[in-house]
C-alpha atoms as a PDB file:
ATOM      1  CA  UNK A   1       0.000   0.000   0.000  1.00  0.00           C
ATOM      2  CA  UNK A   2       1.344   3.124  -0.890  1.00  0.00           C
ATOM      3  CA  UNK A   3       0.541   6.386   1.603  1.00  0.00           C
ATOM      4  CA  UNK A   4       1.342   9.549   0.167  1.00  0.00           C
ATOM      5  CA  UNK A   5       0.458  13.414   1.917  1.00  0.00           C
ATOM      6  CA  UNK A   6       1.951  16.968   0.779  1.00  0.00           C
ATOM      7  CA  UNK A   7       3.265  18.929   3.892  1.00  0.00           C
ATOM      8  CA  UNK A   8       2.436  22.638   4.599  1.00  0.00           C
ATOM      9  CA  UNK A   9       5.783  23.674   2.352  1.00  0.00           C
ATOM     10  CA  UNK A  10       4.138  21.532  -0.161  1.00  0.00           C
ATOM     11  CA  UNK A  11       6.427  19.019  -0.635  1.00  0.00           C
ATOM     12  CA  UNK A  12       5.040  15.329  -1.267  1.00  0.00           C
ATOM     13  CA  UNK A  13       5.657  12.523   1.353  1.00  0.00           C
ATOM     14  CA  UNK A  14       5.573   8.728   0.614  1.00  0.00           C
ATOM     15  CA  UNK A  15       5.403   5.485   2.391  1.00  0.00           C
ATOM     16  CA  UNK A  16       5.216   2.479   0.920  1.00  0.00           C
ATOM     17  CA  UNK A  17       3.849  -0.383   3.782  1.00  0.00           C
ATOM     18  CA  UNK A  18       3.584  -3.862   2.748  1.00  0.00           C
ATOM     19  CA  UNK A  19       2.099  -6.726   5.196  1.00  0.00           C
ATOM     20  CA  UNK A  20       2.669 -10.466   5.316  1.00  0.00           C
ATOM     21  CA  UNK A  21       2.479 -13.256   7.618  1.00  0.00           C
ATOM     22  CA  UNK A  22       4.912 -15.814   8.471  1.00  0.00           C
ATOM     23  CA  UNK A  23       5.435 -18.840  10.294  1.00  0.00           C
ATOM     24  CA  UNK A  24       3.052 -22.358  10.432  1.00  0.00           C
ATOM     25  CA  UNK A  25       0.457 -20.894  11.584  1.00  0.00           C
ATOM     26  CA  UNK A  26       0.858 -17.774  10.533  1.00  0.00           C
ATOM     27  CA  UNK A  27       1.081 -15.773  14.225  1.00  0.00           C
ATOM     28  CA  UNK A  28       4.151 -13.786  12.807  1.00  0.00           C
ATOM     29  CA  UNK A  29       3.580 -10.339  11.201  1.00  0.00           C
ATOM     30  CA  UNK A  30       5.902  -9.616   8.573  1.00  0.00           C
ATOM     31  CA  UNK A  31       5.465  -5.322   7.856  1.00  0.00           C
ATOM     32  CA  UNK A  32       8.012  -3.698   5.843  1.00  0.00           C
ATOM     33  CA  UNK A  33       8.394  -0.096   5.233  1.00  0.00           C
ATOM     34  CA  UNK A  34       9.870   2.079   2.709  1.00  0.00           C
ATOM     35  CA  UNK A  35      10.425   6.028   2.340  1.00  0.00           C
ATOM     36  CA  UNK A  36       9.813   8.833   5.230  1.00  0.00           C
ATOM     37  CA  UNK A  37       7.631   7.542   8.438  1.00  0.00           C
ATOM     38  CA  UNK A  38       6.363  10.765   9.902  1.00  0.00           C
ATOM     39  CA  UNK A  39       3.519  12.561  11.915  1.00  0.00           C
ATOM     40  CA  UNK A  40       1.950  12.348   8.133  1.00  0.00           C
ATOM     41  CA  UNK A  41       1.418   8.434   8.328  1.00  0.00           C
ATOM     42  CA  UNK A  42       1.843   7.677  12.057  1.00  0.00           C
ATOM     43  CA  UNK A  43      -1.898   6.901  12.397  1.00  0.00           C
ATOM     44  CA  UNK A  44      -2.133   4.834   9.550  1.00  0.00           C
ATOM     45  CA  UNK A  45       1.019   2.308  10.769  1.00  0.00           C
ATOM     46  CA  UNK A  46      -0.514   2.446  14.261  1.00  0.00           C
ATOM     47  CA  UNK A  47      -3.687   1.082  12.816  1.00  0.00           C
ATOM     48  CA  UNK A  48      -2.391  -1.536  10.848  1.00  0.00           C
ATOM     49  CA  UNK A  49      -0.176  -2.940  13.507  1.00  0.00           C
ATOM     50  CA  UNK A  50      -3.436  -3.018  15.364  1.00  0.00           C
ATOM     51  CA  UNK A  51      -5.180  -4.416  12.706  1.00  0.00           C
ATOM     52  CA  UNK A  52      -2.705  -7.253  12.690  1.00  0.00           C
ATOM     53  CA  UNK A  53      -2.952  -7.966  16.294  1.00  0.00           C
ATOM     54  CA  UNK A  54      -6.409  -8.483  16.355  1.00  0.00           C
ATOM     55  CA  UNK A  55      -6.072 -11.067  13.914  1.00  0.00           C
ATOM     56  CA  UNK A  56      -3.909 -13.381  15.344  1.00  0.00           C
ATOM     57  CA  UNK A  57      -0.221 -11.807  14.814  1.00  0.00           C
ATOM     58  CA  UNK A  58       1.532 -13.213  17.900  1.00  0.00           C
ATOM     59  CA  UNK A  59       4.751 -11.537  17.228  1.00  0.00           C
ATOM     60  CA  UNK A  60       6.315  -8.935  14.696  1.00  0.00           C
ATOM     61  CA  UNK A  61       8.935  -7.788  12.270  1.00  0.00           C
ATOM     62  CA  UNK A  62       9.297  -4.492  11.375  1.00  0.00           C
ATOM     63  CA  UNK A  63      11.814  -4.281   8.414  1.00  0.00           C
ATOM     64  CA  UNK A  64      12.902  -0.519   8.548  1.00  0.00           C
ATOM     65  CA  UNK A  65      15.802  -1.984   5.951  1.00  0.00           C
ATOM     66  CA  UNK A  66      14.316   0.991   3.608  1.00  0.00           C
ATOM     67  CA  UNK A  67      13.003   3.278   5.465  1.00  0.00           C
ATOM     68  CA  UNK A  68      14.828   6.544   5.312  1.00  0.00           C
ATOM     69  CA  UNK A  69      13.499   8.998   8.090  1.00  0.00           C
ATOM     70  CA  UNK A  70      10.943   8.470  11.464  1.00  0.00           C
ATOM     71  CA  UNK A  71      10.209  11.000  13.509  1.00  0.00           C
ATOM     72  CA  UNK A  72       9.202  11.217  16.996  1.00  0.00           C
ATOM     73  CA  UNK A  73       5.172  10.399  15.384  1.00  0.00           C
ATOM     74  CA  UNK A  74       7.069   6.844  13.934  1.00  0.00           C
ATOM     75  CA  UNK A  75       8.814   6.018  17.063  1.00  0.00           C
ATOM     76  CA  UNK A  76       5.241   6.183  19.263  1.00  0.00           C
ATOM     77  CA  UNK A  77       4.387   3.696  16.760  1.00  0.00           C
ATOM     78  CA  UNK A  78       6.585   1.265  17.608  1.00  0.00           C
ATOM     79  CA  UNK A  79       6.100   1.669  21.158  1.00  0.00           C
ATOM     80  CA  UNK A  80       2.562   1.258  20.668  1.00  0.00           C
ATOM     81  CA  UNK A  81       3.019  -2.120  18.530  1.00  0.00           C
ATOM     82  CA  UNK A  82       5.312  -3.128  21.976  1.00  0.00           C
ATOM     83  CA  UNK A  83       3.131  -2.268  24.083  1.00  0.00           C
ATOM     84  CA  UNK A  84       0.467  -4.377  22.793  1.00  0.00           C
ATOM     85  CA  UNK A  85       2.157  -7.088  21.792  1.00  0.00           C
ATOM     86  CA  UNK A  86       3.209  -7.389  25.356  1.00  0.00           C
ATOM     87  CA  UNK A  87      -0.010  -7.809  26.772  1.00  0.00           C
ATOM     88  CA  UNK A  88      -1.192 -10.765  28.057  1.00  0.00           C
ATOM     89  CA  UNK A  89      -1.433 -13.874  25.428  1.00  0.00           C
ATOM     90  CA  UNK A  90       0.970 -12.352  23.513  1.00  0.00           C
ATOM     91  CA  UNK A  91       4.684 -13.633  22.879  1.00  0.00           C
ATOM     92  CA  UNK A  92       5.376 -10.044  23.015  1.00  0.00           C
ATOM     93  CA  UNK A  93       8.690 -10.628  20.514  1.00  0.00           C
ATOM     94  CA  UNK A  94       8.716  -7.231  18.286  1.00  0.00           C
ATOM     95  CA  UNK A  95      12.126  -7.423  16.130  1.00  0.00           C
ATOM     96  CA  UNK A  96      13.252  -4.568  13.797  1.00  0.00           C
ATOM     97  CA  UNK A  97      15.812  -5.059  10.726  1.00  0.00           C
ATOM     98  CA  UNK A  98      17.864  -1.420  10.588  1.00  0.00           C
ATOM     99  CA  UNK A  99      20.944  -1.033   9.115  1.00  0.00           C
ATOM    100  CA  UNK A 100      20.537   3.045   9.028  1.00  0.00           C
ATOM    101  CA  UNK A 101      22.776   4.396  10.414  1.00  0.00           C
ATOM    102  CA  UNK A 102      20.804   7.710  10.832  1.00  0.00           C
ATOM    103  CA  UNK A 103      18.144   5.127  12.122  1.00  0.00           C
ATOM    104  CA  UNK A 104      19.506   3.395  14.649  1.00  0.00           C
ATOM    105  CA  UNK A 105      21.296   6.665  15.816  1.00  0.00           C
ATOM    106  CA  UNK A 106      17.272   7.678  16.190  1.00  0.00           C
ATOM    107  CA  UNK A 107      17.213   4.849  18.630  1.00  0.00           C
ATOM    108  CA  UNK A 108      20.146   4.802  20.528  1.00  0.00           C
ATOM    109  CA  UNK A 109      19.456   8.314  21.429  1.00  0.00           C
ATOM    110  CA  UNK A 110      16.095   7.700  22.760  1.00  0.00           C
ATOM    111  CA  UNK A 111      17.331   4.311  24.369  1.00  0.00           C
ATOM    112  CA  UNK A 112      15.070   2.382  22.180  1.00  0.00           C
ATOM    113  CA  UNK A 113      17.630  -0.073  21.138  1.00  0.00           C
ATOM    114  CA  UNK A 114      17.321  -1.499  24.247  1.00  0.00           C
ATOM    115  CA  UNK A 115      13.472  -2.372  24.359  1.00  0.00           C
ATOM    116  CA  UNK A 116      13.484  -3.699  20.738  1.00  0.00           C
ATOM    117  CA  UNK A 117      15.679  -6.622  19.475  1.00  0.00           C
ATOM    118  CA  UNK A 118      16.923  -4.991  16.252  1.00  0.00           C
ATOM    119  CA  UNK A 119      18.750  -7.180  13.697  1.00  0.00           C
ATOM    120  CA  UNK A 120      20.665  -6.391  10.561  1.00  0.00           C
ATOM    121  CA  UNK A 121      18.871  -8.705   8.283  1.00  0.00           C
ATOM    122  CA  UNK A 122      15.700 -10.443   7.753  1.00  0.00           C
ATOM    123  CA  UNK A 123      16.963 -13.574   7.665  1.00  0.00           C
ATOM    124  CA  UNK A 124      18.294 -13.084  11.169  1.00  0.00           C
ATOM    125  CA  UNK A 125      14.985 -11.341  12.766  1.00  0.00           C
ATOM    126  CA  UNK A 126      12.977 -14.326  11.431  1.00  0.00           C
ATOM    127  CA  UNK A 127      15.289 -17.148  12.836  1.00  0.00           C
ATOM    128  CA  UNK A 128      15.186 -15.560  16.121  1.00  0.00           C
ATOM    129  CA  UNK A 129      11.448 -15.633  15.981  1.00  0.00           C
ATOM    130  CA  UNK A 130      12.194 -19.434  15.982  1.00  0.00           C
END
């Protein structure tokens, strides 16, 4: 799905989020995004993780492998997704893939990095979900 929105300065914004599920039986939420996650989209992430959730996703990867910006807006979306993926019945497991390094500057500043798992690849984020 491709989100797009035009700031006040008038200059376009894009995301690009794409969903799948993974696993046996399918309790693992795959959602990869690519371009600019901002205040612009932030709603529309929040309500797809959510989405997700309530239909079955146990536990989540976020690839972020192509995302080039997040703002404060983006990061409240990820705690959100932790948040409810840690309630009760849930595995809880939220893994990013980031190799920005802008990125994961973004969350070792806000000490982030050390309430998600964050992996370099996908390969690695989806053995760990065993």
């Amino acid at each position: 799905m491709k989100l797009s929105a035009r700031s006040e300065d008038g200059q376009e914004h894009c995301l690009i989020l794409e969903v799948k599920r993974l696993g046996a039986d399918s309790t693992i939420g795959l959602v990869t995004l690519k371009g600019r996650l901002s205040y612009h989209f932030a709603s529309q992430v929040r309500n797809c993780f959510l989405s997700m959730i309530d239909e079955g996703v146990k536990r989540a990867i976020v690839d972020l492998s192509e995302l080039t910006y997040v703002d404060m807006s983006g990061l409240g979306v990820f705690i959100s997704l932790r948040k409810k993926m840690g309630q009760p019945f849930n595995d809880g497991r939220v893994t990013l893939v980031c190799t920005d390094e802008n990125i994961l500057k973004v969350f070792q500043v806000t000490g982030l990095e050390r309430v998600f798992a964050i992996s370099q690849n996908l390969e690695d984020a989806t053995e760990d979900m065993g």
